[in-house]
C-alpha atoms as a PDB file:
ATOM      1  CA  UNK A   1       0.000   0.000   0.000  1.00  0.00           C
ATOM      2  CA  UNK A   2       1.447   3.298  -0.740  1.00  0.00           C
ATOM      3  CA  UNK A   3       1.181   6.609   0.995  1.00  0.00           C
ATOM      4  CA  UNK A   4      -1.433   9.177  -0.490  1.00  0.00           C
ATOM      5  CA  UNK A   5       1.975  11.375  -1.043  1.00  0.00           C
ATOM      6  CA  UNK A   6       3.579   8.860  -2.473  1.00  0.00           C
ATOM      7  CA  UNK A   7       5.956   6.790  -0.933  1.00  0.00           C
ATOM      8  CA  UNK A   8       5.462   3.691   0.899  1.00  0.00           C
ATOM      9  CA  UNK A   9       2.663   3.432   3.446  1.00  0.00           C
ATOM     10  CA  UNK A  10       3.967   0.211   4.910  1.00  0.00           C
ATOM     11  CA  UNK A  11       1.842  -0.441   7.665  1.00  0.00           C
ATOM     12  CA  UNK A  12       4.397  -2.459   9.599  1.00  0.00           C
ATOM     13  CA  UNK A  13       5.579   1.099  10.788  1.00  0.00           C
ATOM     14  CA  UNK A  14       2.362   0.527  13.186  1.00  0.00           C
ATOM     15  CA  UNK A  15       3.565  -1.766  15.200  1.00  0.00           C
ATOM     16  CA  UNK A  16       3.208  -1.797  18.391  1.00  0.00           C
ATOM     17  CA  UNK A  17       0.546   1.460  17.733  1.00  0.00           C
ATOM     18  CA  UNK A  18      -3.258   1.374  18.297  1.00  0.00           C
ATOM     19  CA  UNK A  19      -4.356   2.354  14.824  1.00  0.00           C
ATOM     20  CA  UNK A  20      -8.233   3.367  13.787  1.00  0.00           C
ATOM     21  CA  UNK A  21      -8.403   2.423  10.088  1.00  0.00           C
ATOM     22  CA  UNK A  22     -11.203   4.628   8.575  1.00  0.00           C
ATOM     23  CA  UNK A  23     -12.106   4.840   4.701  1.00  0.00           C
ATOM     24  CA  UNK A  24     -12.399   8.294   4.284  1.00  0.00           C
ATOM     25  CA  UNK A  25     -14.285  10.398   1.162  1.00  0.00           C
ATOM     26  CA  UNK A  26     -14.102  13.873   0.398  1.00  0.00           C
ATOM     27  CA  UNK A  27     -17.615  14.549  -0.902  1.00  0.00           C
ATOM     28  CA  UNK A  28     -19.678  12.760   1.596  1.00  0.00           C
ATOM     29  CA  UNK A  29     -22.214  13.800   4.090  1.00  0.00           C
ATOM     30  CA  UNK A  30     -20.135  12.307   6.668  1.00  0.00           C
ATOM     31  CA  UNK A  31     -16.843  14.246   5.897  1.00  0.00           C
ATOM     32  CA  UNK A  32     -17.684  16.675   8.521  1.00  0.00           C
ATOM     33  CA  UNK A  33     -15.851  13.660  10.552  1.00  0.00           C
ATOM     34  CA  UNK A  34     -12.483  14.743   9.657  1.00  0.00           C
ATOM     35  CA  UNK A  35     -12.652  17.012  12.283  1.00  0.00           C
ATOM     36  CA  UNK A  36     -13.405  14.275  14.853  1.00  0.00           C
ATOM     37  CA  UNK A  37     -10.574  12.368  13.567  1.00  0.00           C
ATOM     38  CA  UNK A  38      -7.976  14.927  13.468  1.00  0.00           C
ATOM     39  CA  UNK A  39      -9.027  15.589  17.419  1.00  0.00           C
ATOM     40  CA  UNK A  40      -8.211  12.258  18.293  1.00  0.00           C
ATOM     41  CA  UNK A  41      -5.601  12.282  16.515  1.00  0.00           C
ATOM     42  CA  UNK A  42      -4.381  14.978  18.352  1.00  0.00           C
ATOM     43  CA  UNK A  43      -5.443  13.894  22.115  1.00  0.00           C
ATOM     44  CA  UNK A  44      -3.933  10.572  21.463  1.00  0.00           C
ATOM     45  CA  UNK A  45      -1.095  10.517  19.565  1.00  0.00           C
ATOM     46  CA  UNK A  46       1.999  10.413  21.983  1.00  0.00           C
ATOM     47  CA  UNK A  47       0.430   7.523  23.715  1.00  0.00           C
ATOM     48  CA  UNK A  48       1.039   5.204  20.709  1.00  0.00           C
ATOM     49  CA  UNK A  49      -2.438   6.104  18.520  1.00  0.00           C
ATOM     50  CA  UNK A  50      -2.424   7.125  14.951  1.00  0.00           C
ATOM     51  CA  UNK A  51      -5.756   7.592  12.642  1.00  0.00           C
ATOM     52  CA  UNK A  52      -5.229   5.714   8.682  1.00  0.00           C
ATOM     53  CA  UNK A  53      -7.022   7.372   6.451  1.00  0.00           C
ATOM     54  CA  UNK A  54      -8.008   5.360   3.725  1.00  0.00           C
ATOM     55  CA  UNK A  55      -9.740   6.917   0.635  1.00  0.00           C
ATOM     56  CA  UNK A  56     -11.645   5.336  -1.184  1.00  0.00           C
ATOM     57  CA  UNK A  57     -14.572   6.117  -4.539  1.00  0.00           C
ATOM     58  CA  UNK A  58     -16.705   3.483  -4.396  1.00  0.00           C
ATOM     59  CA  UNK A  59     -19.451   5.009  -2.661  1.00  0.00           C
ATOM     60  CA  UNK A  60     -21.241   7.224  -5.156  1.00  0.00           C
ATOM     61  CA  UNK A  61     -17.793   8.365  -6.749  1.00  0.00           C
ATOM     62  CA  UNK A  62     -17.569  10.810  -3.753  1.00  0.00           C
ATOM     63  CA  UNK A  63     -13.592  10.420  -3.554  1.00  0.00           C
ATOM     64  CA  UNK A  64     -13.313  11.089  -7.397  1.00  0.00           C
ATOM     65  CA  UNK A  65     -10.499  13.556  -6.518  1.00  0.00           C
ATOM     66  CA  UNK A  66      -6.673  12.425  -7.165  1.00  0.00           C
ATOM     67  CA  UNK A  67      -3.978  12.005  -4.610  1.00  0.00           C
ATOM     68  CA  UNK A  68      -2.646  15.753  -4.812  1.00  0.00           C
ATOM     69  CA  UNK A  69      -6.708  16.997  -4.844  1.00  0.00           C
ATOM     70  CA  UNK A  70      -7.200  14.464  -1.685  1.00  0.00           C
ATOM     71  CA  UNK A  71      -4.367  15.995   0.017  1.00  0.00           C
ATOM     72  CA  UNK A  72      -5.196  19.442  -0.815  1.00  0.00           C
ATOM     73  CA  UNK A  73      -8.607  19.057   0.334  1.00  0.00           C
ATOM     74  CA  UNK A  74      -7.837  17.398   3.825  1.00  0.00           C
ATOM     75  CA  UNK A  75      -5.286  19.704   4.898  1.00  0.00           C
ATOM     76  CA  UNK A  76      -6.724  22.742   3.458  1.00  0.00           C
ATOM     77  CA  UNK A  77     -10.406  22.262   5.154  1.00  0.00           C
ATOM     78  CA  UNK A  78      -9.681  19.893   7.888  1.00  0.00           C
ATOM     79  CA  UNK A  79      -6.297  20.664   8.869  1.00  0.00           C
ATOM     80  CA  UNK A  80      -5.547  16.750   8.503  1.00  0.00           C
ATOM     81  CA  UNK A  81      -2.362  15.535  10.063  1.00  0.00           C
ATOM     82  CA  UNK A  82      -2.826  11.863  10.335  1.00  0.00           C
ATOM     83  CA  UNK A  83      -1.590   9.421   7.488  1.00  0.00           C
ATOM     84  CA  UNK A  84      -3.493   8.770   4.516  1.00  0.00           C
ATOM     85  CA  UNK A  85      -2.727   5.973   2.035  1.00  0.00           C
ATOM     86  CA  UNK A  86      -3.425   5.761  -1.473  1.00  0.00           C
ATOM     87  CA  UNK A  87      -7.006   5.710  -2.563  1.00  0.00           C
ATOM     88  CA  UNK A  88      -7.909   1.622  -2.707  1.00  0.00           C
ATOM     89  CA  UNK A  89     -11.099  -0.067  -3.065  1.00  0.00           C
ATOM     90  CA  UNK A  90     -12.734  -1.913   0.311  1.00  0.00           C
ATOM     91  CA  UNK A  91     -15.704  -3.905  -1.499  1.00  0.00           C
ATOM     92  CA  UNK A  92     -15.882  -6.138  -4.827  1.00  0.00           C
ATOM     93  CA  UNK A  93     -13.005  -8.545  -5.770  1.00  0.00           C
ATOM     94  CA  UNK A  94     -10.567  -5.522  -6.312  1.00  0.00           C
ATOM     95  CA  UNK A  95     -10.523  -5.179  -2.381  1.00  0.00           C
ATOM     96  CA  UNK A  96      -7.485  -3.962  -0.961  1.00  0.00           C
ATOM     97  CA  UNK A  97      -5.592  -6.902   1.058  1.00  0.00           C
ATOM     98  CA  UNK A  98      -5.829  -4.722   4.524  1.00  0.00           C
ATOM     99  CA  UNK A  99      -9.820  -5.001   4.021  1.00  0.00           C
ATOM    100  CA  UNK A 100      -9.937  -8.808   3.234  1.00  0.00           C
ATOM    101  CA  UNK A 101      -8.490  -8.778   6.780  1.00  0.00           C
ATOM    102  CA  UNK A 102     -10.786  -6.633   8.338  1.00  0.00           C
ATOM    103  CA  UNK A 103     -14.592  -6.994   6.590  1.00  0.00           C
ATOM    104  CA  UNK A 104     -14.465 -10.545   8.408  1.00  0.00           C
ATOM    105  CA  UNK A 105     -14.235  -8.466  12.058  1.00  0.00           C
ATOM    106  CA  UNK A 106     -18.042  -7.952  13.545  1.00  0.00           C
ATOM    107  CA  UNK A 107     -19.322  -4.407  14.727  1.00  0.00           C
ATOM    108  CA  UNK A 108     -21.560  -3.997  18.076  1.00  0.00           C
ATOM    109  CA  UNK A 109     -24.409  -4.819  16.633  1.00  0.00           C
ATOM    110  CA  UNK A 110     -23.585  -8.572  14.656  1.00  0.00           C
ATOM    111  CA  UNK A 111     -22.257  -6.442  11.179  1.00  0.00           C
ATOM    112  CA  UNK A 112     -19.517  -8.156   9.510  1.00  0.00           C
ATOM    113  CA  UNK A 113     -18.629  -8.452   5.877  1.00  0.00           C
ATOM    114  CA  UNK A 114     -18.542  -5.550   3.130  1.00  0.00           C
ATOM    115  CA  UNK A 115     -17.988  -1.674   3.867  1.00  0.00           C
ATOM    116  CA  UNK A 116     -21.516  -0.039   4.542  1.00  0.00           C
ATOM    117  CA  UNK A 117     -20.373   3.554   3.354  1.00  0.00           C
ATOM    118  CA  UNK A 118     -17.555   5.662   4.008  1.00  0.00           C
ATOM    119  CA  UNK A 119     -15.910   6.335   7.483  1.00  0.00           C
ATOM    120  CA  UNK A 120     -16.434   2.857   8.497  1.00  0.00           C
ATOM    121  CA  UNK A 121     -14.423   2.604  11.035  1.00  0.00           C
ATOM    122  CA  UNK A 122     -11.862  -0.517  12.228  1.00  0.00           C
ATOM    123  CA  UNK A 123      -9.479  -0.209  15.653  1.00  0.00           C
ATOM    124  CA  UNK A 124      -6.600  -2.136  16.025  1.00  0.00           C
ATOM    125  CA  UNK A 125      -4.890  -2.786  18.964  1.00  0.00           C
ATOM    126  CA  UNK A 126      -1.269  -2.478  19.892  1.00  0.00           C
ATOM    127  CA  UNK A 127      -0.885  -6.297  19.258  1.00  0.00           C
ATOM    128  CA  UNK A 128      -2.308  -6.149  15.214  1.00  0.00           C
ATOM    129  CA  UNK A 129      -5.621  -7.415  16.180  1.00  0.00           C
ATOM    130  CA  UNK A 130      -8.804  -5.838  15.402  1.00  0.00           C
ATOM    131  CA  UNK A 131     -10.775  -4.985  18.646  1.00  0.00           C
ATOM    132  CA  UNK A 132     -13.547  -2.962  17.186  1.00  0.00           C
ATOM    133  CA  UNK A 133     -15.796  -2.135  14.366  1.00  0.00           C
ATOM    134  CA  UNK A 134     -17.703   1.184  14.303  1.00  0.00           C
ATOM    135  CA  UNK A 135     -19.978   2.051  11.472  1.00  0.00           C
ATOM    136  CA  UNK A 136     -20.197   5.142   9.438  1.00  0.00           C
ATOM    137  CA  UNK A 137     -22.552   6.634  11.807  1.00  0.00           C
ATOM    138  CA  UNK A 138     -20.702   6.691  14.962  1.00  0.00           C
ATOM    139  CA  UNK A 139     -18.970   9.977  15.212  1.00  0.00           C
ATOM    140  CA  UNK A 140     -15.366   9.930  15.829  1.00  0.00           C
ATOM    141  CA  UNK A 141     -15.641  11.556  19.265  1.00  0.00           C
ATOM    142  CA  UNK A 142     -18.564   9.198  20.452  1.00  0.00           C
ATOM    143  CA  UNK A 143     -18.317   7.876  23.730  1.00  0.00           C
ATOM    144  CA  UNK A 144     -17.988   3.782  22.672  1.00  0.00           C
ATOM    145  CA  UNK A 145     -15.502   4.619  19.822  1.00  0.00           C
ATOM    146  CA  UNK A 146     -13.109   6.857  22.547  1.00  0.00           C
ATOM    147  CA  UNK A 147     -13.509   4.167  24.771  1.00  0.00           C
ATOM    148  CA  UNK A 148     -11.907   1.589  23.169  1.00  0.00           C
ATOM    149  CA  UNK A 149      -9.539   3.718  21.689  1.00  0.00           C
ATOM    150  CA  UNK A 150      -8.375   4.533  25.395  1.00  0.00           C
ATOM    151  CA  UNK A 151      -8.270   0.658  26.227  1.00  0.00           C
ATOM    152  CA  UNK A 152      -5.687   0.103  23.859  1.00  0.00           C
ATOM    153  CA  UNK A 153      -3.475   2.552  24.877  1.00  0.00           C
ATOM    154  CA  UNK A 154      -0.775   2.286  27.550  1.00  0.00           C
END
């Protein structure tokens, strides 16, 4: 997987890191969620936490922007600090390795398999495990999702 700058996005550098995975869009009614992100982000990362953005267009084309626009966009309106990869695909037999691993992981209420929408949500723990599945709905700053972030972390 490459970086949305370009470059290598090699997610072994996450080891050891609780990482929320989160397939981001730029022209989505949930966007607004950037903000959330970046926040925890923010509160969280010098205790081993990190946000993955993860674009993605398969939702109504509403990531049809390329890398540099993505970029652009994020930082410009959001103020986006957190890592973003290159823009994959998370549903459909082009799915992106790192989502064959994680559409099999359940949310709270008994959802597994394909992504919903966008900002669907995946935490991983310190060890590589997935401990949690949010969907697109639960705001980044909601009580459950903060929760298990904090568990995670040391």
């Amino acid at each position: 997987m490459d970086a949305l700058k370009g470059g290598s996005a090699n997610l072994s550098q996450y080891a050891g890191q609780a990482v929320l995975v989160v397939n981001v869009a730029s022209k989505c009614g949930l966007t607004p969620q950037y903000t959330g992100l970046e926040k925890l982000q923010e509160r969280y990362a010098e205790r081993g936490f990190t946000v993955l953005g993860v674009p993605c267009n398969q939702f109504l084309g509403q990531e049809p922007g390329s890398a540099e626009e993505i970029a652009e966009f994020c930082s410009a309106t959001y103020g986006v600090t957190f890592p973003m990869t290159e823009k994959v695909e998370v549903n459909g037999a082009g799915r992106h390795p790192l989502y064959e691993r994680l559409v099999g992981f359940a949310d709270a209420e008994g959802h597994s398999g394909d992504i919903r929408w966008n900002f669907e949500k995946f935490l991983i723990g310190r060890d590589g495990t997935v401990v949690a599945r949010f969907s697109p709905q639960t705001e980044p700053e909601a009580a459950e999702l903060v929760a298990a972030v904090e568990s995670q972390l040391a």
